[in-house]
C-alpha atoms as a PDB file:
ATOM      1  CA  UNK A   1     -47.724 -64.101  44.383  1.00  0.00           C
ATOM      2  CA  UNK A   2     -45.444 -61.629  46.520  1.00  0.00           C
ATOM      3  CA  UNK A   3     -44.736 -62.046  49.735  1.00  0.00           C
ATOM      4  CA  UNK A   4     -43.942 -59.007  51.568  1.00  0.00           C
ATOM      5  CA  UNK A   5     -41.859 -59.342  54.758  1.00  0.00           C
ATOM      6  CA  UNK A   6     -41.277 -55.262  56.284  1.00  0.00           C
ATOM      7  CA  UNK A   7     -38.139 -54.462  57.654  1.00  0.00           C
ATOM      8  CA  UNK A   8     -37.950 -53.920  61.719  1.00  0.00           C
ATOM      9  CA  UNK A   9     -34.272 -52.810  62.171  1.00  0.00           C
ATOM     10  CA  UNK A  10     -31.888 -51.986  59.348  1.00  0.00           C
ATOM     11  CA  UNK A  11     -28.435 -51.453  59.440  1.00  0.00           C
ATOM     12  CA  UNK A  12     -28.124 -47.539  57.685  1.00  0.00           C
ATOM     13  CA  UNK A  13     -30.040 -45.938  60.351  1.00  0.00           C
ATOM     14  CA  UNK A  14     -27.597 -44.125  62.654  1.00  0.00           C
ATOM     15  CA  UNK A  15     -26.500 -44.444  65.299  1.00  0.00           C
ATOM     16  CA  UNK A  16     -24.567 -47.671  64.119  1.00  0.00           C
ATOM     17  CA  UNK A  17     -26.169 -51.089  64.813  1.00  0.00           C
ATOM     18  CA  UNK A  18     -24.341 -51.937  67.858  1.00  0.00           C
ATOM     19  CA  UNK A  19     -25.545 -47.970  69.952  1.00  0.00           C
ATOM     20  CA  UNK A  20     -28.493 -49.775  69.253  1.00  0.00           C
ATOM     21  CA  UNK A  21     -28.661 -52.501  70.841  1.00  0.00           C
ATOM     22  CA  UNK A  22     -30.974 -51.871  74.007  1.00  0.00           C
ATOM     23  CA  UNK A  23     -33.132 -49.718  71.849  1.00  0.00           C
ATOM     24  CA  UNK A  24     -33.720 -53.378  69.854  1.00  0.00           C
ATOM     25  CA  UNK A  25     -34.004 -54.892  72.676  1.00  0.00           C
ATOM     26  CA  UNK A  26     -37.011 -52.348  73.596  1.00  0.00           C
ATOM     27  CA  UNK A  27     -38.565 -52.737  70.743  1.00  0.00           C
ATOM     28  CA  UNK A  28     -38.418 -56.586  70.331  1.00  0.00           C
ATOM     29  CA  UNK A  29     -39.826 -57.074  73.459  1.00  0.00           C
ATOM     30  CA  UNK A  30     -42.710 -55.147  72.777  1.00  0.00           C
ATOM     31  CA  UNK A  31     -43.390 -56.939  69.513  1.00  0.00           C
ATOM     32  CA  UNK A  32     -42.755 -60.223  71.398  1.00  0.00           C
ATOM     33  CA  UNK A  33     -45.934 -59.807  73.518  1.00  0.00           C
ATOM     34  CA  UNK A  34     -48.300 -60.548  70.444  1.00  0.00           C
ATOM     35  CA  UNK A  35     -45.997 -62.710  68.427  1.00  0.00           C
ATOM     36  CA  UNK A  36     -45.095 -60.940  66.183  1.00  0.00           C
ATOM     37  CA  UNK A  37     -41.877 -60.925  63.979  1.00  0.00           C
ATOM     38  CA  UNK A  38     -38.413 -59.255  64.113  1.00  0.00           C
ATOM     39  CA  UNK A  39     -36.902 -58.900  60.692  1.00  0.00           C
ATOM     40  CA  UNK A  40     -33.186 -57.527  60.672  1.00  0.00           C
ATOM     41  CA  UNK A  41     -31.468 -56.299  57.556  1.00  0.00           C
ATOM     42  CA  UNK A  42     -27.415 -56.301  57.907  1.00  0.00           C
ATOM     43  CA  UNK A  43     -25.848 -55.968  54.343  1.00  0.00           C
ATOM     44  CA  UNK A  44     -22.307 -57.473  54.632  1.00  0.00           C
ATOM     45  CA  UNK A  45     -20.721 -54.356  53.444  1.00  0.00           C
ATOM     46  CA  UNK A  46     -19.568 -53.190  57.086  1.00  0.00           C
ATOM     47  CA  UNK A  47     -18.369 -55.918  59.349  1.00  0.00           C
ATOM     48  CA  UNK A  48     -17.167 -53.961  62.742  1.00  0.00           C
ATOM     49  CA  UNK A  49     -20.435 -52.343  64.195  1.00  0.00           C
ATOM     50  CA  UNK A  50     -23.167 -54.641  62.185  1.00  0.00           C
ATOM     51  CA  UNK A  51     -21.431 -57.940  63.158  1.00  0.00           C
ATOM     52  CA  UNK A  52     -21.078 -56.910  67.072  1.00  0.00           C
ATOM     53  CA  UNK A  53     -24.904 -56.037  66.977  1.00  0.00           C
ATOM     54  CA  UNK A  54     -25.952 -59.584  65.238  1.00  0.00           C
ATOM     55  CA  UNK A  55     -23.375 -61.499  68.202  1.00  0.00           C
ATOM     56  CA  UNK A  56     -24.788 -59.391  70.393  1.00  0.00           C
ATOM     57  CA  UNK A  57     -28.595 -59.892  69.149  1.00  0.00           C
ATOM     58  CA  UNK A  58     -28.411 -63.178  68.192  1.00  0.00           C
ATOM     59  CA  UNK A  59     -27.083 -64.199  72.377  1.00  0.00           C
ATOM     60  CA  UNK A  60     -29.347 -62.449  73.833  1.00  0.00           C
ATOM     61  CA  UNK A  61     -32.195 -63.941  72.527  1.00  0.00           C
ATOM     62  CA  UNK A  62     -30.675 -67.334  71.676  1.00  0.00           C
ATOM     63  CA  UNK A  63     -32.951 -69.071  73.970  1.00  0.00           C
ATOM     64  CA  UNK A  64     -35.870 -67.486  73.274  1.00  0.00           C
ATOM     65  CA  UNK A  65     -36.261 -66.598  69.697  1.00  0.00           C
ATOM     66  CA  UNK A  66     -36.357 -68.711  66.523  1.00  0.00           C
ATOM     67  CA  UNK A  67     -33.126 -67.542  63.745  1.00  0.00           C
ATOM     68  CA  UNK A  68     -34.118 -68.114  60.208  1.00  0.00           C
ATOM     69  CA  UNK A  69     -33.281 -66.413  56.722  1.00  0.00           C
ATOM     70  CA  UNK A  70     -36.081 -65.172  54.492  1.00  0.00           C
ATOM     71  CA  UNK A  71     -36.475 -67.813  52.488  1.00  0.00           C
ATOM     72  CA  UNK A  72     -37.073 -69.766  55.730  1.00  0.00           C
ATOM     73  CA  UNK A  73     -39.243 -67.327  56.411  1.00  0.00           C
ATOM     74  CA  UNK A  74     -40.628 -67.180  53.325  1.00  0.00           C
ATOM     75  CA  UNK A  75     -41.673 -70.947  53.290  1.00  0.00           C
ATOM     76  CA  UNK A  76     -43.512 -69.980  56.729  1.00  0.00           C
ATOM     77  CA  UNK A  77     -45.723 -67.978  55.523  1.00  0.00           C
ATOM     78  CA  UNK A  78     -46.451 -69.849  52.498  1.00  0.00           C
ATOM     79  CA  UNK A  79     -47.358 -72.547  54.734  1.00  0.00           C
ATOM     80  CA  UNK A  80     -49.864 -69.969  56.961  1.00  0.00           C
ATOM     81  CA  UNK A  81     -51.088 -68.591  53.934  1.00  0.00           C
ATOM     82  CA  UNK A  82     -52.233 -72.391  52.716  1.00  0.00           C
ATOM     83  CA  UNK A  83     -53.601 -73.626  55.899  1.00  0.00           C
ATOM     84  CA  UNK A  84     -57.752 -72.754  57.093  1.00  0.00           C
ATOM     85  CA  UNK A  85     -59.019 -72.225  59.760  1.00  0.00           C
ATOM     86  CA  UNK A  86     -62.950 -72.716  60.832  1.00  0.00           C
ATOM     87  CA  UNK A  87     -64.659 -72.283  64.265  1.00  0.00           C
ATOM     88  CA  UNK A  88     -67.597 -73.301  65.490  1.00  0.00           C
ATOM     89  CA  UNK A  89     -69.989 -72.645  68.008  1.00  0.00           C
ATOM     90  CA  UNK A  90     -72.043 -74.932  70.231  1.00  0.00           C
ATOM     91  CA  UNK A  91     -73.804 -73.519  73.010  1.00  0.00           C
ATOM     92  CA  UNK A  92     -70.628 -73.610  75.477  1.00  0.00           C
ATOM     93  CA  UNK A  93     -68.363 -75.619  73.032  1.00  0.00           C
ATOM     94  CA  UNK A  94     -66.506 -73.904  70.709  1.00  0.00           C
ATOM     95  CA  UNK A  95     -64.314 -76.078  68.054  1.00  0.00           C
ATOM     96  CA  UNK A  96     -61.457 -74.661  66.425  1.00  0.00           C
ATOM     97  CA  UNK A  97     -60.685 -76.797  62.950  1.00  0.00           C
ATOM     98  CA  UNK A  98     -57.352 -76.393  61.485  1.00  0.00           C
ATOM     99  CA  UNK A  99     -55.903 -77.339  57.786  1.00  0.00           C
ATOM    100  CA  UNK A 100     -52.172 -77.169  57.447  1.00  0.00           C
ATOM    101  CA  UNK A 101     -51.600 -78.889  54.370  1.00  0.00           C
ATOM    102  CA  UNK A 102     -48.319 -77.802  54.530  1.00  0.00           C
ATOM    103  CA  UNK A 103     -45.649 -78.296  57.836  1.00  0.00           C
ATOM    104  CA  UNK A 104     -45.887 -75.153  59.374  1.00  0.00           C
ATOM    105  CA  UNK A 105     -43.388 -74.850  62.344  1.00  0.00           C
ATOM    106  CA  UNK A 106     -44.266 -72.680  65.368  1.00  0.00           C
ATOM    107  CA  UNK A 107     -48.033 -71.777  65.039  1.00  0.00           C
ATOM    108  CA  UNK A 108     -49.482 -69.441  67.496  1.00  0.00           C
ATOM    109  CA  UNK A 109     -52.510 -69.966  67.967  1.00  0.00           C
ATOM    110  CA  UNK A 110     -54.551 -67.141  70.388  1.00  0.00           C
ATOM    111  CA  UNK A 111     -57.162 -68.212  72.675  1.00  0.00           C
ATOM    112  CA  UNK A 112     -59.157 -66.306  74.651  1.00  0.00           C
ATOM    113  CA  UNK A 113     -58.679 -66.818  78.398  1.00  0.00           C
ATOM    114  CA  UNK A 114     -62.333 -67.514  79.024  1.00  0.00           C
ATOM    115  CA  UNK A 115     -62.058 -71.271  77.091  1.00  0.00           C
ATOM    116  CA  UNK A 116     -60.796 -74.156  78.426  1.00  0.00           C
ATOM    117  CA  UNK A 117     -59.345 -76.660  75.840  1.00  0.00           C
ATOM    118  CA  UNK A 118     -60.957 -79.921  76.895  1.00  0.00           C
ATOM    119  CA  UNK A 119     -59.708 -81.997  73.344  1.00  0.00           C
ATOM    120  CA  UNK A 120     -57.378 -82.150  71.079  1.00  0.00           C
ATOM    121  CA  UNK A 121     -57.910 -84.947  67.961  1.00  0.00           C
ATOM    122  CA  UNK A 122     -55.696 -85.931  67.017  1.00  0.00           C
ATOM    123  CA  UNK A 123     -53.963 -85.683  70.692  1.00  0.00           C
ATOM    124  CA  UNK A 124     -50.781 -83.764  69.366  1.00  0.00           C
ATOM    125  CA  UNK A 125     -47.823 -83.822  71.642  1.00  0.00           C
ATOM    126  CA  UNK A 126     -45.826 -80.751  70.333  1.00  0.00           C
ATOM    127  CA  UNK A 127     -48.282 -78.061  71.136  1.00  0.00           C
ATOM    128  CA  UNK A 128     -47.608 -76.044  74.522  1.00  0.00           C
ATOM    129  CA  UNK A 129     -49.665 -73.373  76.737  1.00  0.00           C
ATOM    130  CA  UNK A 130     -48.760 -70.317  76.161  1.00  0.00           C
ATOM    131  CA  UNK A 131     -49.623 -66.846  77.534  1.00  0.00           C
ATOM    132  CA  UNK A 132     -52.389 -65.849  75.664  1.00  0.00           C
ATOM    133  CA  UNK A 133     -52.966 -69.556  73.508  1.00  0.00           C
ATOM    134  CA  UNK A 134     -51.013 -72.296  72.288  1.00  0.00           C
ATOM    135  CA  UNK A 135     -47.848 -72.654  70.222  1.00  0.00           C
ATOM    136  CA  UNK A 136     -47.773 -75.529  68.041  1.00  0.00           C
ATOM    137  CA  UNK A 137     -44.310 -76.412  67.385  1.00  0.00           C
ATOM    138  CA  UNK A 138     -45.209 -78.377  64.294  1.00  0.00           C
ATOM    139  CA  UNK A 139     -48.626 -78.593  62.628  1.00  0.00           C
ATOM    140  CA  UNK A 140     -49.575 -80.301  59.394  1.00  0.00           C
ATOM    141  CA  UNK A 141     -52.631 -82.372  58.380  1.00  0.00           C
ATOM    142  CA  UNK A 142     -55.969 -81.711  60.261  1.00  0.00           C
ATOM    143  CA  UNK A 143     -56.833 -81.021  64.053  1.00  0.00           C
ATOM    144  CA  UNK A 144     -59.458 -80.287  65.933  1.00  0.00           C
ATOM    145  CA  UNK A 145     -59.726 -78.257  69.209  1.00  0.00           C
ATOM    146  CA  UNK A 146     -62.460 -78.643  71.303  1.00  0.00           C
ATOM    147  CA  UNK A 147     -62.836 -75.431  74.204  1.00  0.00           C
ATOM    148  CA  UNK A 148     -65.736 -75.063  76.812  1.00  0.00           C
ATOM    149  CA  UNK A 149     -66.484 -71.646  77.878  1.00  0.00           C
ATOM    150  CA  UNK A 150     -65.448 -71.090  81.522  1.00  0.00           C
ATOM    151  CA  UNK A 151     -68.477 -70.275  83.586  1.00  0.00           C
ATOM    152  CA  UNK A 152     -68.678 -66.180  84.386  1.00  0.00           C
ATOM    153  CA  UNK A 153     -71.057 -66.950  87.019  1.00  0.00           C
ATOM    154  CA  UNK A 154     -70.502 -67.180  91.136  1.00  0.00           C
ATOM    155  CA  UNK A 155     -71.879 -70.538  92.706  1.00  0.00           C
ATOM    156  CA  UNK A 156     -73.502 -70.392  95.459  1.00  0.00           C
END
């Protein structure tokens, strides 16, 4: 089994690493808005231009980002690649049943805006709303989400 993680920003490309900052920036902010993954390959051959981009990088989005190294990353996906996922429709109720027999750290999981999440069982505490669904900080084991479709119709 291969695991095949692409490359986002590498450090041959000219300009060097560090004229490129905002252009990262750009583009990691774009890829941001559907969770998606930043990989950056710095060989250590060239410390100058390829260190001041990964300070730079690495403060701008210390706040916001998760910093791992591909074997970290690696294990992520293993863990992804293990878990299931079934949903299941019930007139208005949907449920959303998750396997993660594996810990799997920061799990997006998109929802459309039109369900609700009424339950959660188990209740987990380390899941939060996010734009567009819910990150779950750390999943493993089984849990179920319970949604009601929000009504598209005007009362009267």
């Amino acid at each position: 089994e291969v695991i095949e993680i692409p490359v986002t920003i590498e450090d041959e490309y000219p300009p060097e690493m560090d004229q490129r900052l905002d252009a990262a920036i750009v583009l990691t902010e774009k890829i941001s808005r559907y969770g998606g993954v930043v990989n950056i390959l710095i060989h250590p051959n060239v410390l100058g231009h390829k260190f001041r981009f990964q300070e730079q990088f690495t403060e701008y989005y210390k706040d916001e980002a998760w910093f791992g190294t591909v074997s970290q990353f690696g294990d992520w996906w293993n863990a992804k690649i293990a878990m299931q996922i079934d949903v299941y429709k019930y007139d208005i109720l949907i449920k959303v049943k998750i396997d993660a027999p594996l810990p799997l750290n920061g799990f997006p999981l998109m929802v459309p805006e039109s369900l609700k999440l009424i339950a959660m069982i188990p209740e987990q505490s380390d899941v939060e709303k996010t734009e567009g669904g819910y990150l779950f900080k750390k999943l493993e084991g089984q849990v179920e989400l319970i949604f009601e479709e929000k009504s598209t119709h005007l009362s009267k």
